[in-house]
Protein backbone atom coordinates (compact mmCIF):
# COMPACT_ATOMS: atom_id res chain seq x y z
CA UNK A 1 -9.23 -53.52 25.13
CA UNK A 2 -10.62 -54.99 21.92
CA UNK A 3 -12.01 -51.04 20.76
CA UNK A 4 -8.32 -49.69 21.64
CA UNK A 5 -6.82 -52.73 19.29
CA UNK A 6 -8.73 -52.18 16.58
CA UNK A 7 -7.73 -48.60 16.39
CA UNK A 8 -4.26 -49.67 16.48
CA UNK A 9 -4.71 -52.46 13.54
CA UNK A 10 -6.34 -49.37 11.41
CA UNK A 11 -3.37 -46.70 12.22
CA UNK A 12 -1.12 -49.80 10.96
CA UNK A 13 -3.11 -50.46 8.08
CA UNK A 14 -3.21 -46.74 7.01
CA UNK A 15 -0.99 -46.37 3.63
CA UNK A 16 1.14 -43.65 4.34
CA UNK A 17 1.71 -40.50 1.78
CA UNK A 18 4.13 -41.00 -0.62
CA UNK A 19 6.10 -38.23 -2.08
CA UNK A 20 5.00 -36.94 -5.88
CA UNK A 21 7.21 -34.45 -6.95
CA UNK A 22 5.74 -33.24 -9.35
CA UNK A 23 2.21 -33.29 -7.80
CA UNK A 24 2.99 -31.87 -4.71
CA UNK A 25 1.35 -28.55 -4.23
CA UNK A 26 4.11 -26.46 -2.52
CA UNK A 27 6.44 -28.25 -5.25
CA UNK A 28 4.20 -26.97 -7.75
CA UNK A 29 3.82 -23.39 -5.76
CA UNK A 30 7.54 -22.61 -5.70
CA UNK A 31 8.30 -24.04 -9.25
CA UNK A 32 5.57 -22.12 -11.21
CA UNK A 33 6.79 -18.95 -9.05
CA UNK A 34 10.56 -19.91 -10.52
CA UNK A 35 9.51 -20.35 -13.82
CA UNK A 36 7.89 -17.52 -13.75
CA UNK A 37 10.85 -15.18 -12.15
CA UNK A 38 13.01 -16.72 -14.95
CA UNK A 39 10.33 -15.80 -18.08
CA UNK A 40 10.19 -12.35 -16.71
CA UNK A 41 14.50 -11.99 -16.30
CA UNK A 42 14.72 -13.89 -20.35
CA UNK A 43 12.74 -11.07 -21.48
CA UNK A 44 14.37 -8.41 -19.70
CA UNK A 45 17.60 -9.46 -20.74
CA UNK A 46 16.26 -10.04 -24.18
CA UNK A 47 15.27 -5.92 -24.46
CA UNK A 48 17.73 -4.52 -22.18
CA UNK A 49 20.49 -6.48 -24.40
CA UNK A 50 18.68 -5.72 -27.76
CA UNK A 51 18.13 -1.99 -26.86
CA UNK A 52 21.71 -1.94 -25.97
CA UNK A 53 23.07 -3.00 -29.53
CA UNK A 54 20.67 -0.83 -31.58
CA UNK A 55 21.45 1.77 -29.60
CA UNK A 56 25.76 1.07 -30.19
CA UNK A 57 25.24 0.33 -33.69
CA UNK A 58 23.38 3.79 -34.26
CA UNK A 59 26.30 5.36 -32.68
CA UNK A 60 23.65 6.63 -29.13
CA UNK A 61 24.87 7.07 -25.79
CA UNK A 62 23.33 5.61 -22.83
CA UNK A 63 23.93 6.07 -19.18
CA UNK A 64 22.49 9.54 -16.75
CA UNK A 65 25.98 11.38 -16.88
CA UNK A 66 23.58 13.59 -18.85
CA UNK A 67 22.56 14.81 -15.65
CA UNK A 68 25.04 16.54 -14.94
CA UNK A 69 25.34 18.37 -18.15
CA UNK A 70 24.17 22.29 -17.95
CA UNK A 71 20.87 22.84 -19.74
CA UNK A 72 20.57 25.41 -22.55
CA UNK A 73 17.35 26.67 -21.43
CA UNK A 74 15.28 27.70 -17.86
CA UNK A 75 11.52 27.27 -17.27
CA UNK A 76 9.36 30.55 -16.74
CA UNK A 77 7.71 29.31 -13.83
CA UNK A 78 10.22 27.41 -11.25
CA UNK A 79 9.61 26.95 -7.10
CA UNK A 80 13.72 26.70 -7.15
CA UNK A 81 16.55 29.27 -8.61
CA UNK A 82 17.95 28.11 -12.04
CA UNK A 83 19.86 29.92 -14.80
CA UNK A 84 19.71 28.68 -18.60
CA UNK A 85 23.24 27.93 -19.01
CA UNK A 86 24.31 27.26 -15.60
CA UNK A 87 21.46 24.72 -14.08
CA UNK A 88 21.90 21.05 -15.05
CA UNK A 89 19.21 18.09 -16.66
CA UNK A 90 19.19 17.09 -13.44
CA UNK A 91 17.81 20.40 -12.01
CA UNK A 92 15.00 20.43 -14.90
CA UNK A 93 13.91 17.24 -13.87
CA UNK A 94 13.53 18.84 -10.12
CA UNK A 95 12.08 21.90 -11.25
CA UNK A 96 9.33 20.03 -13.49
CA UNK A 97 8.54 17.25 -10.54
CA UNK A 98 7.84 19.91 -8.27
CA UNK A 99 5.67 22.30 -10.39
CA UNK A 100 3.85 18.50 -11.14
CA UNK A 101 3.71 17.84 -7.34
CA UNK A 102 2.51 21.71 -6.97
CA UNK A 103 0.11 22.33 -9.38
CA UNK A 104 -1.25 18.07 -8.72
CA UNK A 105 -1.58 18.66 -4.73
CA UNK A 106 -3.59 21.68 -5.09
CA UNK A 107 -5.80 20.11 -7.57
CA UNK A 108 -6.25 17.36 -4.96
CA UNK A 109 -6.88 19.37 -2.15
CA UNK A 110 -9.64 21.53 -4.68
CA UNK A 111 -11.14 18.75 -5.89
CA UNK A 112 -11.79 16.58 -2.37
CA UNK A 113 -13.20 19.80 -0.63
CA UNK A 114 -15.30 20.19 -3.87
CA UNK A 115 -16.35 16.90 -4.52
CA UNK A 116 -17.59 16.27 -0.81
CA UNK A 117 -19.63 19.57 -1.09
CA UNK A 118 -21.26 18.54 -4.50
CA UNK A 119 -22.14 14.64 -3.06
CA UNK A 120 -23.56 16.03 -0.30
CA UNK A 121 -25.95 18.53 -2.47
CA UNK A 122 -26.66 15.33 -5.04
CA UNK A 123 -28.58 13.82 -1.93
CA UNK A 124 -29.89 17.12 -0.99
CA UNK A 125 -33.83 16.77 -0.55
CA UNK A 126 -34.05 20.33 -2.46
CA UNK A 127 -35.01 19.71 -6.38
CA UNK A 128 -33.23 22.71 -7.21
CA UNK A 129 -30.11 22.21 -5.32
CA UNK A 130 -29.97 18.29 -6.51
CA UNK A 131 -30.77 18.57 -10.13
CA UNK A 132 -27.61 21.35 -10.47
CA UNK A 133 -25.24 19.42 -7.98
CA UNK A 134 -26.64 16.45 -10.84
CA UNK A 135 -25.81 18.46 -14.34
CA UNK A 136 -22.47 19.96 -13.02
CA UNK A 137 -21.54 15.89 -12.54
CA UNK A 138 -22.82 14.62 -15.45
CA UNK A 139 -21.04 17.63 -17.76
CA UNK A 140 -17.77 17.45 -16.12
CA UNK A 141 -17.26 13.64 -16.07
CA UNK A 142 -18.80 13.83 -19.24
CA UNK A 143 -16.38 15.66 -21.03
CA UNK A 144 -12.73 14.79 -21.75
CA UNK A 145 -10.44 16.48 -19.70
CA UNK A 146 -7.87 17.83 -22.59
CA UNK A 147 -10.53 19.87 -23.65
CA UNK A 148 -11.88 21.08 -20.41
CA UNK A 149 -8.09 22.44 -20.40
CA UNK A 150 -7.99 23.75 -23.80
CA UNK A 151 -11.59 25.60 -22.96
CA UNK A 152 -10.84 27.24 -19.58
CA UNK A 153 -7.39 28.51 -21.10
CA UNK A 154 -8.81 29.63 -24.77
CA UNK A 155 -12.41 31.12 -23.71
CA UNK A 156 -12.00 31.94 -19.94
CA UNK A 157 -8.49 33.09 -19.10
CA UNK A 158 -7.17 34.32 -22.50
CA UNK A 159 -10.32 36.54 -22.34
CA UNK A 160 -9.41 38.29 -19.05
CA UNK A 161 -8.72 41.97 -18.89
CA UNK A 162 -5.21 43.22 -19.66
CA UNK A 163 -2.84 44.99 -16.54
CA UNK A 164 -4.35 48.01 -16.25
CA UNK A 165 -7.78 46.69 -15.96
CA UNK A 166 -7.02 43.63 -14.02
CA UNK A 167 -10.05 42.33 -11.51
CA UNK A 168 -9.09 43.01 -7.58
CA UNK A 169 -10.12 39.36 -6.05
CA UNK A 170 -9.41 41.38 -2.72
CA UNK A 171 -12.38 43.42 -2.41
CA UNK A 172 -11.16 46.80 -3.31
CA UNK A 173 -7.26 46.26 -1.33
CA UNK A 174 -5.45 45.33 -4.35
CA UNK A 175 -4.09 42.23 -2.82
CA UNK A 176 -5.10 39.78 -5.02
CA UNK A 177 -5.49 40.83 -8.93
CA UNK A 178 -6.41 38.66 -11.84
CA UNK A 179 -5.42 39.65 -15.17
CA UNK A 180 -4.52 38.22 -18.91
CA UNK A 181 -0.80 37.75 -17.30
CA UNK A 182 -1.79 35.69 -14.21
CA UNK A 183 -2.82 35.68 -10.88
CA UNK A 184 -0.70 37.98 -8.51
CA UNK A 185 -0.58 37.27 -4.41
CA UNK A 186 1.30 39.09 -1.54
CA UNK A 187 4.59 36.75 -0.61
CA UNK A 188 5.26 36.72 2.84
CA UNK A 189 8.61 37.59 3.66
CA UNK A 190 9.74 35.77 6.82
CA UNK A 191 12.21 37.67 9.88
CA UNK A 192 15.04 36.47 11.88
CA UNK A 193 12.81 35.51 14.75
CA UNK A 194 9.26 33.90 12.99
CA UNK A 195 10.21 30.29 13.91
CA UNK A 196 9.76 30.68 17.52
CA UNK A 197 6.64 31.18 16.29
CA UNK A 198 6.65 28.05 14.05
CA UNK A 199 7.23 26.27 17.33
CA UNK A 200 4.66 27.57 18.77
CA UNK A 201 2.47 26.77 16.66
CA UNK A 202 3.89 23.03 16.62
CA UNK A 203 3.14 23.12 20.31
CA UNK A 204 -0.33 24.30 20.16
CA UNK A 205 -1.18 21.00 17.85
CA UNK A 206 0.48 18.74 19.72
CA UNK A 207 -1.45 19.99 22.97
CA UNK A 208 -4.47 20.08 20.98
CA UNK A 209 -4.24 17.00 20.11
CA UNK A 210 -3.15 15.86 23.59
CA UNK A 211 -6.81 17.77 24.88
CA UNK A 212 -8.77 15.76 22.24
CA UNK A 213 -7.97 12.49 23.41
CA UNK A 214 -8.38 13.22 27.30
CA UNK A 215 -11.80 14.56 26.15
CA UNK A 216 -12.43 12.13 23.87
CA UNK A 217 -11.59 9.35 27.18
CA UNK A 218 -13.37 11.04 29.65
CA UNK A 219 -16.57 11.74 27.43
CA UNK A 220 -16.28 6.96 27.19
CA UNK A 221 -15.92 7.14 31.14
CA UNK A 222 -18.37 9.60 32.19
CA UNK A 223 -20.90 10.32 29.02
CA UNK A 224 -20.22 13.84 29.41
CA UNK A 225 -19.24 15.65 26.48
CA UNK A 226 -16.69 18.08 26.77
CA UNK A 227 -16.47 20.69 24.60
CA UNK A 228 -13.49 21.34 22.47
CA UNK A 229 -13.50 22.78 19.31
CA UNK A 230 -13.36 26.33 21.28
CA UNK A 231 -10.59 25.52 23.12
CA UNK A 232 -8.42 23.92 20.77
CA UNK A 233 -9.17 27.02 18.28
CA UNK A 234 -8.49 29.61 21.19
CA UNK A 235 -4.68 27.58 21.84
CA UNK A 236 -4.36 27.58 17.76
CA UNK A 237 -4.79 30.96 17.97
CA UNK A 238 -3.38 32.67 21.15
CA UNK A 239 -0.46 30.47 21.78
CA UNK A 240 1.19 31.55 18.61
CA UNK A 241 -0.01 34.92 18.24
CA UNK A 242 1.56 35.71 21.29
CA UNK A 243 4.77 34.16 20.69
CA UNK A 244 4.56 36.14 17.44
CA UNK A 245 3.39 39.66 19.05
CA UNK A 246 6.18 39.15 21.80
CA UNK A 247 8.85 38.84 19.36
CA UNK A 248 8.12 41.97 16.85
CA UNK A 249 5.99 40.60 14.55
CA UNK A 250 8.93 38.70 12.47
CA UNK A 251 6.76 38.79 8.95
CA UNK A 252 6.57 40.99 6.73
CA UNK A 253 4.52 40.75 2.79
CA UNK A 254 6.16 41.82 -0.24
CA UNK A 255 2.88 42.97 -2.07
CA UNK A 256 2.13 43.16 -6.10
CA UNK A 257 2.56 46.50 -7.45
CA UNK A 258 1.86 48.08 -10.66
CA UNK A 259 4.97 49.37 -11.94
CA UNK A 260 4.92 50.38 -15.81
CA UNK A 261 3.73 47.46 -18.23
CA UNK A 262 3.27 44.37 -15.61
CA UNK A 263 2.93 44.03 -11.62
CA UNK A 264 6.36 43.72 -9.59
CA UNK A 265 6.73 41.75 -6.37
CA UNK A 266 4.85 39.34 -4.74
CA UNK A 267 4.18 35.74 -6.22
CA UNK A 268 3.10 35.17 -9.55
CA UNK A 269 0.78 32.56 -11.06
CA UNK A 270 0.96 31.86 -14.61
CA UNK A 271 -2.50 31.65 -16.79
CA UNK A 272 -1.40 27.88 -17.69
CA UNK A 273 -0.62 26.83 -14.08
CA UNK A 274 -4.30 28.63 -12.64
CA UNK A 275 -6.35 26.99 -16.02
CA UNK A 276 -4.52 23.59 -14.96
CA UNK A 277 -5.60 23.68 -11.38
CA UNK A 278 -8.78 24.98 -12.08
CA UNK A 279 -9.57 22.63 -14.44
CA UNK A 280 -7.94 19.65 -12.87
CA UNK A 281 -10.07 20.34 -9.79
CA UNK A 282 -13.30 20.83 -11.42
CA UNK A 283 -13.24 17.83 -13.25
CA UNK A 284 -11.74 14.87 -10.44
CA UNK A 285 -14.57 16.82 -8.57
CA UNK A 286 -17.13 15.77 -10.27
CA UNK A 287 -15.89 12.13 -9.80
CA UNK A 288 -15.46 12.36 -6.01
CA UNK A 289 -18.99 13.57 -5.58
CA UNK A 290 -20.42 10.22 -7.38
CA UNK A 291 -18.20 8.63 -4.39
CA UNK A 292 -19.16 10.55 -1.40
CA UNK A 293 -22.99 9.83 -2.69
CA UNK A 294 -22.37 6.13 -3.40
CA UNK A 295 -20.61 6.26 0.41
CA UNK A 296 -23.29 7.95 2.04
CA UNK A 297 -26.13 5.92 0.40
CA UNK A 298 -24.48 2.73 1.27
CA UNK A 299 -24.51 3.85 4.96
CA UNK A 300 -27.98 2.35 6.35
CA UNK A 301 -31.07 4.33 6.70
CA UNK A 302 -31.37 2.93 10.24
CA UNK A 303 -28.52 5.03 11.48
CA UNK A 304 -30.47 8.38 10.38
CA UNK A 305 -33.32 6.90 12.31
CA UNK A 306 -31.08 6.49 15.27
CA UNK A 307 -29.36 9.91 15.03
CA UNK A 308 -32.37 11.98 14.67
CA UNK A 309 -33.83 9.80 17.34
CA UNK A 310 -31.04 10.91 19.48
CA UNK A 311 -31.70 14.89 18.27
CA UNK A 312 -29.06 15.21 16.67
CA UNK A 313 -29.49 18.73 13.84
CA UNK A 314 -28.49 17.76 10.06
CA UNK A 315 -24.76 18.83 9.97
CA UNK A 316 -23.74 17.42 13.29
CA UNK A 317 -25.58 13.81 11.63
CA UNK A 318 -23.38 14.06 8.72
CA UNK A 319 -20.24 14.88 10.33
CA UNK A 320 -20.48 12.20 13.75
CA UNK A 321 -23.06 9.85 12.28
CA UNK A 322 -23.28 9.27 8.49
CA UNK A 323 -19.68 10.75 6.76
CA UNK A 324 -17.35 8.44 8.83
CA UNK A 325 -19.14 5.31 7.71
CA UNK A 326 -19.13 5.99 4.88
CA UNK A 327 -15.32 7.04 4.83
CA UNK A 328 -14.47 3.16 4.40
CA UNK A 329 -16.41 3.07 1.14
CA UNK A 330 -14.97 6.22 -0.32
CA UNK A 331 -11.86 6.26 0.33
CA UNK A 332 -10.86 2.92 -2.16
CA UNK A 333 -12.19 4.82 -5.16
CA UNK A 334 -10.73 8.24 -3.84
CA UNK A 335 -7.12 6.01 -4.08
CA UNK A 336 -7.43 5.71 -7.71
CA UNK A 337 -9.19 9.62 -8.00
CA UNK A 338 -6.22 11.12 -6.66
CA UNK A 339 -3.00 8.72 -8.16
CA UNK A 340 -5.19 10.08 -11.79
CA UNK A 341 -5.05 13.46 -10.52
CA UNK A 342 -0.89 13.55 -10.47
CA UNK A 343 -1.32 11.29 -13.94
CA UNK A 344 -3.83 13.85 -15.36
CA UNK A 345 -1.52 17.10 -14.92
CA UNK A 346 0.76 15.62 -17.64
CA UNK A 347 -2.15 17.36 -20.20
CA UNK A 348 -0.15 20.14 -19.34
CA UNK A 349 1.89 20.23 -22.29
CA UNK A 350 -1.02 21.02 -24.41
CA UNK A 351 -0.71 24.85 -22.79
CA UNK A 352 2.53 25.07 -22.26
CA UNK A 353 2.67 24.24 -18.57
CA UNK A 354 6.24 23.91 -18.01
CA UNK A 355 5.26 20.42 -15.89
CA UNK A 356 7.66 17.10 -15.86
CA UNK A 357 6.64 15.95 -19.00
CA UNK A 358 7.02 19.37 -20.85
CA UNK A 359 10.33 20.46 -19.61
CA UNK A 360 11.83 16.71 -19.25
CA UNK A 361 10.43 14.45 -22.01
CA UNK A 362 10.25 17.73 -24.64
CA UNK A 363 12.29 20.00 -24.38
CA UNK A 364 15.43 18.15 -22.91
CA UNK A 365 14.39 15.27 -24.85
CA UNK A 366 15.10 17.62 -27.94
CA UNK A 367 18.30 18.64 -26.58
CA UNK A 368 20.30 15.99 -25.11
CA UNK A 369 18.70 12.88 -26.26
CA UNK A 370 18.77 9.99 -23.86
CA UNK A 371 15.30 9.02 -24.89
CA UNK A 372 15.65 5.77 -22.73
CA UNK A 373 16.74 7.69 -19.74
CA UNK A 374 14.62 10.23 -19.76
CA UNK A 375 10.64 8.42 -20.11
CA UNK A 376 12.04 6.25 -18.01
CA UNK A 377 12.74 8.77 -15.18
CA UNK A 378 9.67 10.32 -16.20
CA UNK A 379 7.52 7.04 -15.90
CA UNK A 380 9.70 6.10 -12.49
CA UNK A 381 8.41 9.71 -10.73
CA UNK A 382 4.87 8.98 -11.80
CA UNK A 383 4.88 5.81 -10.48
CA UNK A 384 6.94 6.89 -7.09
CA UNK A 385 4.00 8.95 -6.58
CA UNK A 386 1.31 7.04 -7.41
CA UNK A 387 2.42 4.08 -4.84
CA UNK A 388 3.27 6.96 -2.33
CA UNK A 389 -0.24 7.97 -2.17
CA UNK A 390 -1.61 4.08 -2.47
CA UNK A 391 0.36 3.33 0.61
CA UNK A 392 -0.93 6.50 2.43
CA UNK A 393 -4.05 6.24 1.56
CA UNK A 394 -4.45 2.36 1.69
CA UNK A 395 -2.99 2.62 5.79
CA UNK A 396 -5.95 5.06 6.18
CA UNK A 397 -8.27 2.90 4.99
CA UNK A 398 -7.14 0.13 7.29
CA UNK A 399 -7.47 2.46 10.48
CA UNK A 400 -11.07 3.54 9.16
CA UNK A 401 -12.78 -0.21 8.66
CA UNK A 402 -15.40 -1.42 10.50
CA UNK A 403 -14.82 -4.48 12.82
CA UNK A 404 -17.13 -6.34 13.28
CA UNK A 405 -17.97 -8.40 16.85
C-alpha cells in the first residue's frame, strides 16, 4: 500500500505541459510550411502581375489562342501529316515533341544496350579488351557532347557517298542504303487482316508470361528447373506465325528504290536525325558503363565464390547471379542518365534537327511571338517527361531492392 501511494503522490505532483504557441513543434511545423506557401504565391504574383503590365504597355499579346493559328511553314521530317499553311502552332508543337520523344527513346534504348556491353568489358580480365572498353569511356565522357554532334555530322556523315554510290547496309539486297541524303529502310505496309495477328501475338506474351511463373513456382517447390526460354520462344514464334500464314500473309513492304536523282518509297532518315541518335547514344553510353561497373563491383566477391561453387559458366553468373544485384545500384544513376538523354536532344538545333526546341522555340518563336507561352510549353514537355521516366523508373527500383531479414 505505501509503494502504490507514493506513486500516486508523484503522478499528482507531476507539473503538467503547458501550451507554448509559439514553441510548439507542430505549431512551428505548419506555420513555417504557411509562411513559406505564402513567400512562394507573393513572388508569383509579383512576376506573373509584372510580366503582365510590361507585356500591355509594349502593346504584346498573351494567352495560347495562338494555337490555333495555321503555321506558315512544315518540318522536313514529321511522324504525323502537316501542310505549311494549313497545320496549326499547335500541330508544330506535336510534330517537334514526337521527333524529341523519337529520336530521345532510341538514343535510350542504344545507349543502355551499349553501356551494359562496355561495363561488362571494363571488368573484363582481358588487358586488351579492358584498356579499349577504358579509352572509349574516358574519350566520350570526356568530350562535350555539342561537339561530338557537330563532329559525327561535319566529318562522318557529310562525308558519305552521294545516291548513286550509296553503301548497301543489307549485304548486297539493297534493303538498307546509307548515303549523303540519309538512311533509307523498307516500310511495312500493313493488310486488312494483320491484327489478328497482333492478337496473337498479345496472346503468346501473356501465356508466356503465364508459363514463367508456373515454372518459376514449381522450380521453389520441387528444385527442378524447368526449362523455358525454348518454349516461350517456340509460342513467340509459332502462335503468331500461324495466325499470320492462315490469314494471307496481311503485310506487305514498300521498299526504297532508286528512281532518278534520290530513292522513292520506304522510310527515310534524315543525316541530322541518324548523327543525333548516333551521337546521343555513344556518348550517355559511355556514362552507363561507369554505372554497370560501379554496380557490379559493389556486388560482393563472395557471391562469385558461391556461383562458381555452384558451376555455374560466366554468362549464366552474370545474368542469375551478379547483374540483378547490382540492378538496385544502377538503376538510381541510370534515372538521371536517361531524364539527360531527352534534355540532351535539344543540341539538336545546332544541325538543324527539326526537334521541339527548333521548330517551337525558333522558328514559331520568330513567327508568332508568344515568347512566354511558348518556353514555357517547351520547359512544361521537358519536365512532363523527365518526371514520367523518374516515376517509372523510381517504381522499378522499389520492386528491385534488397530486403533484408
Amino acid at each position: 500500500m505505501a509503494v502504490s501511494d507514493n506513486s500516486k503522490k508523484s503522478e499528482q505532483i507531476k507539473p503538467k505541459e503547458q501550451f507554448d504557441f509559439f514553441h510548439d513543434e507542430r505549431v512551428r511545423s505548419v506555420l513555417y510550411q504557411l509562411l513559406t506557401a505564402a513567400a512562394v504565391a507573393l513572388v508569383a504574383w509579383f512576376l506573373i502581375s509584372n510580366t503582365s503590365k510590361n507585356l500591355e504597355a509594349r502593346g504584346m499579346h498573351t494567352g495560347f489562342s495562338f494555337l490555333n493559328v495555321a503555321a506558315g511553314f512544315d518540318s522536313y521530317f514529321k511522324l504525323i501529316p502537316n501542310e505549311a499553311g494549313v497545320g496549326t502552332y499547335g500541330r508544330i508543337f506535336v510534330i517537334g515533341a514526337l521527333n524529341t520523344l523519337y529520336v530521345s527513346l532510341l538514343a535510350i534504348v542504344a545507349s543502355t544496350i551499349l553501356g551494359f556491353f562496355i561495363g561488362i568489358l571494363r571488368l573484363s580480365s582481358n588487358w586488351l579488351v579492358s584498356k579499349v572498353a577504358l579509352a572509349y569511356v574516358e574519350i566520350f565522357r570526356n568530350t562535350p557532347l555539342l561537339i561530338q554532334i557537330v563532329f559525327w555530322y561535319i566529318s562522318v556523315f557529310s562525308l558519305l557517298p552521294r545516291v548513286r554510290n550509296s553503301i548497301d547496309l543489307s549485304g548486297g539486297l539493297e534493303l538498307v542504303l546509307l548515303n549523303n541524303r540519309g538512311l533509307y529502310l523498307p516500310w511495312p505496309v500493313p493488310g486488312d487482316s494483320l491484327w489478328l495477328t497482333g492478337i496473337a501475338l498479345i496472346v503468346a506474351i501473356i501465356a508466356v508470361c503465364v508459363f514463367r511463373r508456373w515454372a518459376k513456382a514449381s522450380q521453389d517447390k520441387t528444385g527442378q528447373i524447368v526449362p523455358t526460354i525454348i518454349p516461350s520462344c517456340l509460342l513467340l514464334i509459332v502462335l503468331p506465325g500461324a495466325v499470320y500464314l492462315l490469314t494471307g500473309m496481311p503485310l506487305e513492304w514498300d521498299v526504297p528504290k532508286l528512281a532518278g536523282l534520290n530513292f522513292s518509297g520506304g522510310a527515310t532518315l534524315p543525316p541530322s536525325f541518324v548523327t543525333l541518335l548516333v551521337a546521343l547514344s555513344a556518348y550517355h553510353a559511355s556514362y552507363t558503363a561507369e554505372m554497370v561497373r560501379a554496380g557490379i563491383l559493389s556486388v560482393n566477391s563472395g557471391q562469385y565464390d558461391a556461383a562458381r561453387s555452384l558451376g555455374l559458366k560466366q554468362g549464366r553468373l552474370m545474368s542469375l547471379v551478379i547483374i540483378p544485384q547490382a540492378m538496385p545500384a544502377i538503376v538510381p544513376p541510370l534515372i538521371s542518365n536517361w531524364m539527360s538523354t531527352i534534355k540532351n536532344s535539344s543540341l539538336a538545333i545546332a544541325i538543324g534537327y527539326p526537334d521541339l526546341v527548333s521548330l517551337f522555340m525558333q522558328t514559331s518563336l520568330n513567327q508568332a511571338g508568344y515568347a512566354i507561352e511558348l518556353v514555357s510549353m517547351t520547359m512544361a514537355f521537358y519536365m512532363f517527361v523527365s518526371l514520367i521516366i523518374s516515376g517509372l523508373l523510381n517504381i522499378y527500383n522499389k520492386r528491385i531492392q534488397l530486403v533484408e531479414r
